[in-house]
Protein backbone atom coordinates (compact mmCIF):
# COMPACT_ATOMS: atom_id res chain seq x y z
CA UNK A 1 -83.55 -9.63 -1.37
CA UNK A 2 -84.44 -7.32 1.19
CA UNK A 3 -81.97 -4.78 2.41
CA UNK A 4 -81.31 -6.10 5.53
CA UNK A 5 -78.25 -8.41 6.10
CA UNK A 6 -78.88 -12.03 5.01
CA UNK A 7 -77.55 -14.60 6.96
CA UNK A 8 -76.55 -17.96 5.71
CA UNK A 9 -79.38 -19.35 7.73
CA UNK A 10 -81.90 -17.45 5.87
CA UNK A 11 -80.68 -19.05 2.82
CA UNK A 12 -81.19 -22.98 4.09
CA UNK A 13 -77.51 -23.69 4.47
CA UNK A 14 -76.91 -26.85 6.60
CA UNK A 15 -76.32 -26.57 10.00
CA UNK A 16 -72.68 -27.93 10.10
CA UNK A 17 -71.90 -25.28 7.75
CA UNK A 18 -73.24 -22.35 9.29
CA UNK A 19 -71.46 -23.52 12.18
CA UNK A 20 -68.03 -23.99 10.33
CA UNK A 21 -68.82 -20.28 8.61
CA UNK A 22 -69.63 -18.55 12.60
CA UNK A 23 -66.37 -20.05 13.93
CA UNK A 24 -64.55 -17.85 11.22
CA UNK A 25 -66.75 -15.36 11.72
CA UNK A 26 -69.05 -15.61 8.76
CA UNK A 27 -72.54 -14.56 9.52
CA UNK A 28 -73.76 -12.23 6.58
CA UNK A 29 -73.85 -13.69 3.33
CA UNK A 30 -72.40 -11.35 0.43
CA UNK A 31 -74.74 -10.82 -2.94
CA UNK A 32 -73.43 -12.71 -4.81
CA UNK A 33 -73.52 -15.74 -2.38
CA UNK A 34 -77.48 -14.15 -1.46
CA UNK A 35 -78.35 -14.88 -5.29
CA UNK A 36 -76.32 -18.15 -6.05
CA UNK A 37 -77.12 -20.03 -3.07
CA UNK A 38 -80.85 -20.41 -3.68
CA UNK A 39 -79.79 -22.60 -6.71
CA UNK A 40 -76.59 -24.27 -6.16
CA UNK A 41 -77.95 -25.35 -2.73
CA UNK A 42 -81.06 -27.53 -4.70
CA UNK A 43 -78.72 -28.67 -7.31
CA UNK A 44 -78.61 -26.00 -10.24
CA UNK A 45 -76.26 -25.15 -12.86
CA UNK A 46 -75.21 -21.18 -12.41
CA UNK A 47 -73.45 -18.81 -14.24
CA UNK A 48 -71.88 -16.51 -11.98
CA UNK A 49 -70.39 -13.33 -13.03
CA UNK A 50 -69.02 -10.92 -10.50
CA UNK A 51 -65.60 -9.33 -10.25
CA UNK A 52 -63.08 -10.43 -7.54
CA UNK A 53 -63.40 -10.09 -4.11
CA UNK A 54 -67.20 -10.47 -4.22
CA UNK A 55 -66.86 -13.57 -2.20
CA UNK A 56 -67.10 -16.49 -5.71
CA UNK A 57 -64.95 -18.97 -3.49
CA UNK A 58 -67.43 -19.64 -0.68
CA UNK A 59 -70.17 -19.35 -3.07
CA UNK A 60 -69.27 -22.13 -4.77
CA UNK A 61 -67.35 -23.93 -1.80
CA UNK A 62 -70.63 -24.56 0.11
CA UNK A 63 -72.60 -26.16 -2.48
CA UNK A 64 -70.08 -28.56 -3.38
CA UNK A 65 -69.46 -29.80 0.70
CA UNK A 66 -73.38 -29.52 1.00
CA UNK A 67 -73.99 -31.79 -1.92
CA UNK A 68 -71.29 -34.18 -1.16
CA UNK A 69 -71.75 -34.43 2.44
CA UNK A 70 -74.81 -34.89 2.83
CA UNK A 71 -75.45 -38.45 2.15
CA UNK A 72 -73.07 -39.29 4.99
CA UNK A 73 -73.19 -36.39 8.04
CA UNK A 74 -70.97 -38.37 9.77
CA UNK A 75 -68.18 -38.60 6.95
CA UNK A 76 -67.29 -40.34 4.24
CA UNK A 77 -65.35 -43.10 5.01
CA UNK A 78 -66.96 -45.64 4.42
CA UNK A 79 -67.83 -44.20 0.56
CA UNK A 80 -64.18 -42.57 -0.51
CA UNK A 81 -62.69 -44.96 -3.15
CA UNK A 82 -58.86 -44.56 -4.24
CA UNK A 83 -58.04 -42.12 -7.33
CA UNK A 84 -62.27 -41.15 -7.71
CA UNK A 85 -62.94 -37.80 -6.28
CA UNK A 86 -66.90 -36.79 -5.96
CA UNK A 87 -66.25 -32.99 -6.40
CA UNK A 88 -63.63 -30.81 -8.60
CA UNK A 89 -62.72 -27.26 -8.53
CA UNK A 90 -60.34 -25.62 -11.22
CA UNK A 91 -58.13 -22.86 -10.78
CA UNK A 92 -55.85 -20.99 -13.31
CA UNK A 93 -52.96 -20.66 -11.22
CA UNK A 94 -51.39 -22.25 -7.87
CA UNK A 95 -52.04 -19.37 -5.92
CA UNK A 96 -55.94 -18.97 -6.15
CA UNK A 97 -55.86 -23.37 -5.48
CA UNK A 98 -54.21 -22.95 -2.81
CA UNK A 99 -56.44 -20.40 -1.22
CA UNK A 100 -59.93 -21.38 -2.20
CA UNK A 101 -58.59 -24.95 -0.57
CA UNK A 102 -58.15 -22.90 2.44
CA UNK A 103 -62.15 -21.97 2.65
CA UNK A 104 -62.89 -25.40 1.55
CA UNK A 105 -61.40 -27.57 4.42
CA UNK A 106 -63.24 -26.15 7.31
CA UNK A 107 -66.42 -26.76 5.52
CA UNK A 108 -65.18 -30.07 4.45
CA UNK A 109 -64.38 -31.37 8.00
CA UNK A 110 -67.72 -30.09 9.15
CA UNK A 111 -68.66 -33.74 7.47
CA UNK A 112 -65.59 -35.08 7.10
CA UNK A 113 -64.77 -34.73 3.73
CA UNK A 114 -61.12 -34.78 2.52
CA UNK A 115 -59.88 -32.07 -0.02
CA UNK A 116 -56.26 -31.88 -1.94
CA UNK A 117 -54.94 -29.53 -4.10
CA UNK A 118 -53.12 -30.66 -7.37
CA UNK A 119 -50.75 -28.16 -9.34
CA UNK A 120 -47.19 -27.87 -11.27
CA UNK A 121 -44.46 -26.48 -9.41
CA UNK A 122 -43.81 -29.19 -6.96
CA UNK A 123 -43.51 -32.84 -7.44
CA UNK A 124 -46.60 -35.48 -7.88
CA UNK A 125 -45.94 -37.48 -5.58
CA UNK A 126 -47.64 -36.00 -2.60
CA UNK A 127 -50.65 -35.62 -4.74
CA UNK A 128 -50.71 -38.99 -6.11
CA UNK A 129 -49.99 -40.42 -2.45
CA UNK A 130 -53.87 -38.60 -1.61
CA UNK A 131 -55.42 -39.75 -4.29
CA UNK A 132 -54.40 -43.17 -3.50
CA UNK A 133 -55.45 -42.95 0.16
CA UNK A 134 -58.86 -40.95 -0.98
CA UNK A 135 -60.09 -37.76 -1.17
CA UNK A 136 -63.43 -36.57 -2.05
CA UNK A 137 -62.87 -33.10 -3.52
CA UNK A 138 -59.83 -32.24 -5.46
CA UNK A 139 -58.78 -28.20 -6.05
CA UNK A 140 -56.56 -28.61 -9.29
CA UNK A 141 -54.93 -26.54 -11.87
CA UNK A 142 -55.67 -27.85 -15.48
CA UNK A 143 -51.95 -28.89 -17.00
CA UNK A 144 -50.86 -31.23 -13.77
CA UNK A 145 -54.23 -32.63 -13.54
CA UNK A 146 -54.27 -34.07 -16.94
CA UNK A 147 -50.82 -35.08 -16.27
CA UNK A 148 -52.06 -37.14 -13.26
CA UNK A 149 -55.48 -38.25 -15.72
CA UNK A 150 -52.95 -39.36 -18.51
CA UNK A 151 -50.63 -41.67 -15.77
CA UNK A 152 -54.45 -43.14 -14.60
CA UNK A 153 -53.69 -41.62 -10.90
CA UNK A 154 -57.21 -40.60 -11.17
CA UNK A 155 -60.46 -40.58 -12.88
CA UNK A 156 -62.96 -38.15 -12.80
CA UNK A 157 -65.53 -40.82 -13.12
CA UNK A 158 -67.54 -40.07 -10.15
CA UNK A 159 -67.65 -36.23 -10.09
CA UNK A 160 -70.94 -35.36 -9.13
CA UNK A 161 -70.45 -31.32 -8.79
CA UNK A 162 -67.54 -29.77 -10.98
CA UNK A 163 -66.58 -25.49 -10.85
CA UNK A 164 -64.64 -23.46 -13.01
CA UNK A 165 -63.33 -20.58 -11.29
CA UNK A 166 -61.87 -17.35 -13.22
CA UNK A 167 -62.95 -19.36 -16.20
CA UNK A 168 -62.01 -16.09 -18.73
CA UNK A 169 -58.42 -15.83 -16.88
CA UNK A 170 -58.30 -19.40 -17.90
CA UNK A 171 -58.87 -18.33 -21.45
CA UNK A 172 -56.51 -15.57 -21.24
CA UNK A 173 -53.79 -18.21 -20.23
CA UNK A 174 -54.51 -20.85 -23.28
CA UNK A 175 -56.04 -23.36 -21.01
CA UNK A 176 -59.93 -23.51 -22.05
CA UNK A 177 -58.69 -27.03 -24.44
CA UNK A 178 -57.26 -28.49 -21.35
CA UNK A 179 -60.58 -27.41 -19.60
CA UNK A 180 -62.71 -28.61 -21.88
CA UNK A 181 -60.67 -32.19 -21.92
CA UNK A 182 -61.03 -32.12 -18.48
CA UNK A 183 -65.03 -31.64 -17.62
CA UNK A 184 -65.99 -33.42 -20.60
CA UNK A 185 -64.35 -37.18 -18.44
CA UNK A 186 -66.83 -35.88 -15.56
CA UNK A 187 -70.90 -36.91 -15.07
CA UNK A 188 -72.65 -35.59 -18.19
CA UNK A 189 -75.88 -35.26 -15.13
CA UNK A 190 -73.49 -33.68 -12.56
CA UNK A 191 -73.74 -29.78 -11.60
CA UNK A 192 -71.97 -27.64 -12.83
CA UNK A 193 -70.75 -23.89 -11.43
CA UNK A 194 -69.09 -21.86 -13.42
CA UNK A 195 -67.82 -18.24 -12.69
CA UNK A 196 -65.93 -15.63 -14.81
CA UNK A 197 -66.15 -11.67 -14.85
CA UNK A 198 -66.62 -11.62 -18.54
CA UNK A 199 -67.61 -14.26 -21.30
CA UNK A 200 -65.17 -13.68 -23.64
CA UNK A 201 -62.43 -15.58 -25.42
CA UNK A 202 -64.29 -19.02 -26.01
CA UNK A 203 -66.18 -18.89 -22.27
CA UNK A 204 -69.06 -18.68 -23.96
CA UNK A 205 -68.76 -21.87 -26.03
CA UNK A 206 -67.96 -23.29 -22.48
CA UNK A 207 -70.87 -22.13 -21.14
CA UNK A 208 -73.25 -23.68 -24.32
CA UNK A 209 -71.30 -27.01 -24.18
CA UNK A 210 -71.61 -27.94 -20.42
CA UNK A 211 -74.11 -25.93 -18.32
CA UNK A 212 -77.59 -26.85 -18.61
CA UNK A 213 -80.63 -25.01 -18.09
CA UNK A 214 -78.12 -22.78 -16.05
CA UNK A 215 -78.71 -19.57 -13.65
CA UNK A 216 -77.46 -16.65 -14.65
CA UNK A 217 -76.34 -14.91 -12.00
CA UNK A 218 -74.54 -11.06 -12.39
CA UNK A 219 -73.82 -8.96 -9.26
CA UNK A 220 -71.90 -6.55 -11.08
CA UNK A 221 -70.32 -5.84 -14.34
CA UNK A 222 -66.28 -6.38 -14.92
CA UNK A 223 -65.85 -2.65 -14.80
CA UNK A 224 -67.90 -2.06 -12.07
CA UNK A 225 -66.38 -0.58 -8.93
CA UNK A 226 -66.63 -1.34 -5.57
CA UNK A 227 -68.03 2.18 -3.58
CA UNK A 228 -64.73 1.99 -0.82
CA UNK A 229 -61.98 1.98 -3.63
CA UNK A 230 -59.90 4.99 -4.55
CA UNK A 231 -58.26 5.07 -7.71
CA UNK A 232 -55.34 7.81 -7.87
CA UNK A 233 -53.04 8.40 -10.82
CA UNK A 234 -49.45 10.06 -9.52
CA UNK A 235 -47.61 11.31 -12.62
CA UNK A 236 -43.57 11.59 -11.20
CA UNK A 237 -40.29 12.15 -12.75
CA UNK A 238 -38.40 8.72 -13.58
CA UNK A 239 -35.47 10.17 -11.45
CA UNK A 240 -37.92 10.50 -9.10
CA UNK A 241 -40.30 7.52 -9.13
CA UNK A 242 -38.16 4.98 -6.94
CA UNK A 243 -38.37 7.68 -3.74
CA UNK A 244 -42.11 7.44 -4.60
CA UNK A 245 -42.77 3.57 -4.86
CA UNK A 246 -40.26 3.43 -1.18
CA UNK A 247 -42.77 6.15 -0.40
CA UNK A 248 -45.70 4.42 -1.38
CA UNK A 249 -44.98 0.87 0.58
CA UNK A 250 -43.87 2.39 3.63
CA UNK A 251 -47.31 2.94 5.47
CA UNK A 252 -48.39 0.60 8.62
CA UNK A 253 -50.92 -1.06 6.41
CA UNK A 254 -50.80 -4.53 4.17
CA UNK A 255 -50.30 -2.65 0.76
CA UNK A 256 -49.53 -4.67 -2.33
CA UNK A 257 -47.01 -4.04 -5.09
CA UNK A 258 -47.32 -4.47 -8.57
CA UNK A 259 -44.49 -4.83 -11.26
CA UNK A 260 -44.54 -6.38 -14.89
CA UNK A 261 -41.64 -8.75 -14.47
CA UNK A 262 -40.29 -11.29 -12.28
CA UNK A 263 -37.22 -9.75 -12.03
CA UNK A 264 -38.48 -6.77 -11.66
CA UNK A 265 -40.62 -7.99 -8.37
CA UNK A 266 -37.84 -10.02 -6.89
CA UNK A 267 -35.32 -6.90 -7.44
CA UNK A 268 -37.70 -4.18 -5.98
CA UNK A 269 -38.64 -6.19 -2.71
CA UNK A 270 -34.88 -6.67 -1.95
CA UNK A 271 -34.56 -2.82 -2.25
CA UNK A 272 -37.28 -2.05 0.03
CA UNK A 273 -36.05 -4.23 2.52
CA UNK A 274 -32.18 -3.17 2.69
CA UNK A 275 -34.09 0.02 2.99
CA UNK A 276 -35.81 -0.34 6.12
CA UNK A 277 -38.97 -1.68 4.89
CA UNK A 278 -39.73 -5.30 4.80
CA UNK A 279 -41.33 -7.21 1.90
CA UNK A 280 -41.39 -10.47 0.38
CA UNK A 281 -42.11 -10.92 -3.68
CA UNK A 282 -44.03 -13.61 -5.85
CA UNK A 283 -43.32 -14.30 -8.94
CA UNK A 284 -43.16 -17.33 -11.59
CA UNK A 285 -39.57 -18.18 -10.43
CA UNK A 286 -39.80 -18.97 -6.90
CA UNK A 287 -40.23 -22.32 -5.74
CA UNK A 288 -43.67 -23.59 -4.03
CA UNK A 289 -42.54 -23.84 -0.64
CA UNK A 290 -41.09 -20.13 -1.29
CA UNK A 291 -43.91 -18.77 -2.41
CA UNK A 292 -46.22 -20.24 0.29
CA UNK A 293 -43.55 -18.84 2.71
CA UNK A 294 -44.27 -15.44 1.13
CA UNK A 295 -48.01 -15.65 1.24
CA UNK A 296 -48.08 -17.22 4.61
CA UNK A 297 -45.84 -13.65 6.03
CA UNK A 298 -47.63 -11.70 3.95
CA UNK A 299 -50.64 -13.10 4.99
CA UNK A 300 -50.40 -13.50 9.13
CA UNK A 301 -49.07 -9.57 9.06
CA UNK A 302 -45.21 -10.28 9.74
CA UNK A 303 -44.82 -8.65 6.46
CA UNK A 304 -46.69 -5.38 5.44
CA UNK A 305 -45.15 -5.42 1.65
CA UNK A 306 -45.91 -7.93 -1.24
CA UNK A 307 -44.17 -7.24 -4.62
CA UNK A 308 -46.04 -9.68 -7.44
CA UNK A 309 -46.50 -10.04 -10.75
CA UNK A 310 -49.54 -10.09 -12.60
CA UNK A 311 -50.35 -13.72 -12.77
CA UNK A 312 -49.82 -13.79 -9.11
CA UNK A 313 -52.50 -11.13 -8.89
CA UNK A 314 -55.15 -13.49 -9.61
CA UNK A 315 -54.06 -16.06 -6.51
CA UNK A 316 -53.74 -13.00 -3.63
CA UNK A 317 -56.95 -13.22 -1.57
CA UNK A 318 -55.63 -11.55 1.57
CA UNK A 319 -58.41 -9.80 3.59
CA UNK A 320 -57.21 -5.98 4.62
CA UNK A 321 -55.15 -4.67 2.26
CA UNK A 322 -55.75 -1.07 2.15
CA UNK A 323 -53.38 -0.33 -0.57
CA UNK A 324 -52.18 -1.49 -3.99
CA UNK A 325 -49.40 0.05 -6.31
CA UNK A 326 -49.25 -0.26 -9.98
CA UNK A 327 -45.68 0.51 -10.02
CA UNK A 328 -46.25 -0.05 -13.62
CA UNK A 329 -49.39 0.37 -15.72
CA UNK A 330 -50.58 -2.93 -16.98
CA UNK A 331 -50.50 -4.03 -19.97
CA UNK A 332 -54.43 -4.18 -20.43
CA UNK A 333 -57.69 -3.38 -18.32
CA UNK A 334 -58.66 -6.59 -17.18
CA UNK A 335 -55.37 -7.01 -15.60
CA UNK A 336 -55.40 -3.68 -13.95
CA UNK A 337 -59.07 -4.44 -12.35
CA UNK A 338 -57.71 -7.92 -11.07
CA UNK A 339 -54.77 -6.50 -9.79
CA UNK A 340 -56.70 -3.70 -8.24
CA UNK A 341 -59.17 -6.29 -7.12
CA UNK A 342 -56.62 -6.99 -4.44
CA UNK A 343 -57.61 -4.02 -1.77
CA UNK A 344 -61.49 -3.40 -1.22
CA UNK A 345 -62.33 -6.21 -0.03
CA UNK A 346 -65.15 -8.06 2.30
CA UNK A 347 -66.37 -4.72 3.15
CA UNK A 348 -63.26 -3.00 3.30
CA UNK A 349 -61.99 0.08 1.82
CA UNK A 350 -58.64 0.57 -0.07
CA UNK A 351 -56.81 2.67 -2.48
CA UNK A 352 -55.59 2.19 -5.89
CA UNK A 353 -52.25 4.08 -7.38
CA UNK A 354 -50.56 3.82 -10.36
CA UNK A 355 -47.52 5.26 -10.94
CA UNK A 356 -47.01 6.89 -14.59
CA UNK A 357 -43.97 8.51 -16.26
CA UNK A 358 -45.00 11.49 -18.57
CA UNK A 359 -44.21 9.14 -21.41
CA UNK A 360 -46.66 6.99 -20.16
CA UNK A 361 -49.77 9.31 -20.09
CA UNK A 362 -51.26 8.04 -23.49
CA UNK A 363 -51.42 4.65 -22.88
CA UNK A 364 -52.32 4.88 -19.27
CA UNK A 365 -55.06 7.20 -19.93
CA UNK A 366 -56.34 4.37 -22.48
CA UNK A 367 -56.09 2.06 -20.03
CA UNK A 368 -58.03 3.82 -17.76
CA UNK A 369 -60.92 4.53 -20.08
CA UNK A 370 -61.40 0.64 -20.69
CA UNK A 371 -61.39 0.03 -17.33
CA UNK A 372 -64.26 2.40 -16.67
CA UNK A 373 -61.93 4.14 -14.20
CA UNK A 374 -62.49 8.31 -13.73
CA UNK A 375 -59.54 10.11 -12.39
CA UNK A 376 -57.04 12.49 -13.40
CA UNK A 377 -53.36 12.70 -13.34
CA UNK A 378 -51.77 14.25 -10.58
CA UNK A 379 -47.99 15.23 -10.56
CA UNK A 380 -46.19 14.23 -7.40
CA UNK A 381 -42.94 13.63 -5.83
CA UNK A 382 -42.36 11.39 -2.60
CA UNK A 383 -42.92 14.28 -0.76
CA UNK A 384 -46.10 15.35 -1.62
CA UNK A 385 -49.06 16.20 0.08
CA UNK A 386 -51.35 13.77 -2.25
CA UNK A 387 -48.42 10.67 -1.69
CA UNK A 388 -47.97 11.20 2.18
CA UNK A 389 -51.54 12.10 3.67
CA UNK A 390 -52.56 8.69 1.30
CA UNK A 391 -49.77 6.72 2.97
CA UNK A 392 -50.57 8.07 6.83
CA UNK A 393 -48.09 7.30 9.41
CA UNK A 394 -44.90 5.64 8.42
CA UNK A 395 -44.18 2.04 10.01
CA UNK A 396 -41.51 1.65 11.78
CA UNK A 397 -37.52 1.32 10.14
CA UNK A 398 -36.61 -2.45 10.42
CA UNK A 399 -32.72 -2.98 10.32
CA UNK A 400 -32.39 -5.59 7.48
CA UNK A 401 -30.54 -8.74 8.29
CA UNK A 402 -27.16 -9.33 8.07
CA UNK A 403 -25.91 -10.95 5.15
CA UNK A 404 -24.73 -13.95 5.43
CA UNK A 405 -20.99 -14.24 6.19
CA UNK A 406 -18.74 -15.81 3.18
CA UNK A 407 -17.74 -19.66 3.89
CA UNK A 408 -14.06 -19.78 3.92
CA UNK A 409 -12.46 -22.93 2.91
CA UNK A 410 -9.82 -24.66 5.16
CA UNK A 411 -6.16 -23.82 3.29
CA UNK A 412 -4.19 -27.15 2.93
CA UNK A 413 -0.50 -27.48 2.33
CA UNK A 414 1.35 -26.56 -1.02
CA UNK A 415 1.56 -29.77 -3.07
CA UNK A 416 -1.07 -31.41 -0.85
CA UNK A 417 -4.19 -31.41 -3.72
CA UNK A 418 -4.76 -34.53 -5.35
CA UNK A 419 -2.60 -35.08 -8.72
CA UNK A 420 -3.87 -34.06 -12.18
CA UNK A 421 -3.12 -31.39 -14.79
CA UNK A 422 -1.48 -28.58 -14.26
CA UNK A 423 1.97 -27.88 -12.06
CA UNK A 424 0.63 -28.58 -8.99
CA UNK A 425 -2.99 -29.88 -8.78
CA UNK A 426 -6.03 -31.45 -10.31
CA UNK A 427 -6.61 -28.86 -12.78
CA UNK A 428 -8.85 -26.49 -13.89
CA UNK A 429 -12.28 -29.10 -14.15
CA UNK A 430 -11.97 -29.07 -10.47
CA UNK A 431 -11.86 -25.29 -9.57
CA UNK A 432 -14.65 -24.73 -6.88
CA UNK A 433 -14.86 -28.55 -6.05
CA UNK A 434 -12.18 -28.77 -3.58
CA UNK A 435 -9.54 -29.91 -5.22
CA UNK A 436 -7.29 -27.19 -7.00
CA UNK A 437 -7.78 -24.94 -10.07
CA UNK A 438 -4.57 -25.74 -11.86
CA UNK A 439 -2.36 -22.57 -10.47
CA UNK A 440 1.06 -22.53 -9.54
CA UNK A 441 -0.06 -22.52 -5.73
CA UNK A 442 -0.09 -26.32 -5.76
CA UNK A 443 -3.29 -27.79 -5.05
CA UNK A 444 -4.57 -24.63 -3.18
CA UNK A 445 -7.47 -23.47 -6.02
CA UNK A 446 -4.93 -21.05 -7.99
CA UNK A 447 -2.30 -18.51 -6.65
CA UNK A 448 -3.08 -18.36 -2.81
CA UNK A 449 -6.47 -19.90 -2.98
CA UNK A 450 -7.53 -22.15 -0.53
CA UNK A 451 -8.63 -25.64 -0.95
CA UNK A 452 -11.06 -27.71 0.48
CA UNK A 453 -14.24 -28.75 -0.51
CA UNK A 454 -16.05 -25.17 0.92
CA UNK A 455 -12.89 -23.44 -0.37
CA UNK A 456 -12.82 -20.49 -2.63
CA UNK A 457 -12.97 -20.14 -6.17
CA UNK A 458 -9.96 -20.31 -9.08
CA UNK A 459 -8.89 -16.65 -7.42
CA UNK A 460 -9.20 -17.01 -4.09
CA UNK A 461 -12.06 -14.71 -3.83
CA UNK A 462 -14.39 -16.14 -1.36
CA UNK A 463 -17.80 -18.11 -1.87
CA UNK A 464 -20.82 -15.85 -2.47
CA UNK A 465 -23.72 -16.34 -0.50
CA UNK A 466 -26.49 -17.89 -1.62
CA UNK A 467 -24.31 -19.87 -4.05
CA UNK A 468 -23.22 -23.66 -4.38
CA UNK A 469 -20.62 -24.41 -2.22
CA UNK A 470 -17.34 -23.86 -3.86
CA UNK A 471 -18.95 -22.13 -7.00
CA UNK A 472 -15.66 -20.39 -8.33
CA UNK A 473 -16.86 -16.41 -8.00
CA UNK A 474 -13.87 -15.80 -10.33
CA UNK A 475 -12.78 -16.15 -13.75
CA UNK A 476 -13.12 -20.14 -13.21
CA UNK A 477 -17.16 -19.41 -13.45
CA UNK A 478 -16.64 -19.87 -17.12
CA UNK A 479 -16.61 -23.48 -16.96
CA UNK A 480 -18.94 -23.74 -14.00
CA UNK A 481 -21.20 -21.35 -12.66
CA UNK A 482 -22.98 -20.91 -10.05
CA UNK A 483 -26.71 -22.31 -9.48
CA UNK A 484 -27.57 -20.00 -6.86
């Protein structure tokens, strides 16, 4: 290729699709899509190694809508049969289905081609309800797919064009058996894209069992680095280090957060918002809709701050984030390049900081020397010149919202609860429920607590928010806590 900017016109794509890509604003195609596309587009196997945020998800999206739409321009009506998808795409994790879905549709409507996603976390029905009406390409994550194969909601029959995307984080989660269940029920004469930064782990034996004749196709090592990313390594104090990572996340750019644990992420984004600066977290624990709430603020700009974990690291492909945190050091390279894969990207620049105790230094300086990464530590507190010329100007303090006020239960009269153990009420199996806790207070939930089925717990102490209406907050949680 020649230096000048290639344009998905130079490289054949169809017409409806370079249409779809202009009214996004996609003109210029990135390397790796420059050296893929020549192959995928006339019906190739490839092997594509790159590192994330080359652009992998619309190198691979506009093969598959090329190949399956274009034996019926007009859509596919006519040819979409119940529970048999045409194309397949597998992700390792919710997150990254959910977004390369997201560049798939507008290509698929340009010949109106239907697309679903398929993942744990939520219930099957929705996704069984689309298979049964039809879709044509299916984004799915291997463990509820072959839940959906095993109940014969779908077979995989028909798939003409199959990709494996982040195939080594697939191998780093245990899935490559699922995998390997999965594309062995497709065409043996389909194609075939597969993509992974390294071959490692059993990707390899992946790559010998079901690519044929392949392409291989390497824009850059794992360890490469893009130009416009600046790694920094701020040593700090541990009495010290939460004024820093407050610091850190308090610029007027997106800036993403990393922490090791879910509580961890979930803890630190509530602290950064009571403090002025609002953020949203992602974790394992949250439920879908929550997390797609998360993304979808994170995502449009309402929110500036992301707290995740590392397995959400590989599903966060949010264009302009010009920082990300490692408020702790991974626990290996790979996960500090994907993690750090998260700023720097489509042509942007970005930073990269991790935050190290002096304990710390060893294995951090390890880690850095795996991941190919040059740069020394530099001591800092919050205040320093280093942390605040890289953060800029500050945004702007946001009063948190109020918490929500406590739920107080209607009081009923002494004597009035319904009849049970205890002196003067149902006893204590009912504390929280309405109905009294067994105290000497009649029916009223213990010694002056109130009744009713919003009333307080076995002492009177009012409902917390967030919690099950009339969770006891007292002692009574023994016997029945809260499921908030």
């Amino acid at each position: 290729m020649s230096d000048s900017p290639v344009t998905f016109v130079d490289l054949n794509v169809p017409a409806p699709l370079v249409q779809a890509l202009a009214a996004d604003g996609k003109l210029i195609a990135f390397p790796i899509q420059q050296k893929t596309l020549p192959h995928t587009m006339v019906g190739k196997d490839v092997l594509g190694r790159g590192k994330t945020g080359s652009g992998k998800t619309l190198a691979f999206s506009i093969p598959v809508v090329a190949r399956l739409g274009a034996d019926s321009p007009s859509g596919s009506q006519a040819r979409r049969r119940p529970g048999r998808p045409t194309g397949l795409i597998l992700a390792p994790t919710r997150e990254l289905a959910t977004q390369i879905n997201a560049v798939l549709e507008p290509l698929a409507a340009a010949y109106g081609l239907k697309t679903t996603t398929i993942f744990g976390g939520v219930s099957p029905k929705r996704q069984i309800d689309a298979l049964r009406a039809g879709v044509d390409v299916v984004v799915a994550c291997p463990g509820r797919l072959e839940d959906l194969l095993n109940q014969k909601a779908l077979t995989l029959e028909d798939v003409q064009v199959s990709v494996l995307d982040e195939a080594d984080h697939m191998a780093d989660l245990g899935f490559l058996p699922g995998v390997t269940r999965i594309l062995a029920q497709t065409q043996p004469t389909g194609q075939r894209l597969f993509f992974s930064a390294t071959l490692d782990n059993g990707v390899d034996k992946l790559v010998k069992r079901f690519l044929h004749d392949e392409v291989l196709v390497s824009v850059d090592e794992a360890t490469s680095h893009v130009p416009a990313m600046t790694h920094h390594v701020f040593e700090v104090h541990p009495d010290h280090k939460r004024d820093l990572v407050k610091t850190l996340a308090s610029g007027t750019g997106r800036r993403i957060l990393f922490t090791r644990t879910k509580h961890q992420a979930k803890k630190l984004a509530k602290q950064l918002t009571t403090a002025g600066t609002p953020a949203v977290d992602l974790h394992g624990n949250l439920s879908q809709n929550a997390r797609d709430r998360n993304l979808a603020a994170f995502g449009s700009g309402e929110v500036k701050v992301l707290v995740a974990t590392d397995v959400a690291a590989r599903g966060v492909h949010v264009d302009n984030v010009e920082l990300v945190v490692h408020v702790d050091p991974p626990a290996e390279h790979k996960a500090y390049l994907h993690r750090s894969g998260r700023t720097a990207r489509a042509g942007s620049s970005g930073d990269v900081v991790t935050v190290m105790l002096p304990e710390q230094r060893s294995d951090t300086e390890t880690l850095l020397r795996k991941a190919a990464v040059k740069t020394r530590p530099v001591p800092v507190t919050s205040d320093s010149a280093e942390v605040t010329e890289l953060v800029g100007d500050f945004a702007p303090y946001v009063e948190p919202a109020p918490a929500p006020a406590p739920q107080q239960g209607r009081r009923r009269p002494a004597g009035s609860g319904r009849p049970g153990a205890g002196r003067g009420g149902s006893g204590r199996s009912n504390a929280g429920r309405g109905g009294s806790a067994g105290g000497r207070g009649g029916s009223g939930g213990g010694r002056g607590g109130s009744g009713g089925r919003s009333g307080s717990g076995e002492h009177g102490g009012a409902v917390r928010p967030g919690s099950r209406q009339g969770a006891p907050s007292g002692g009574g949680s023994r016997r029945r806590r809260s499921s908030s």
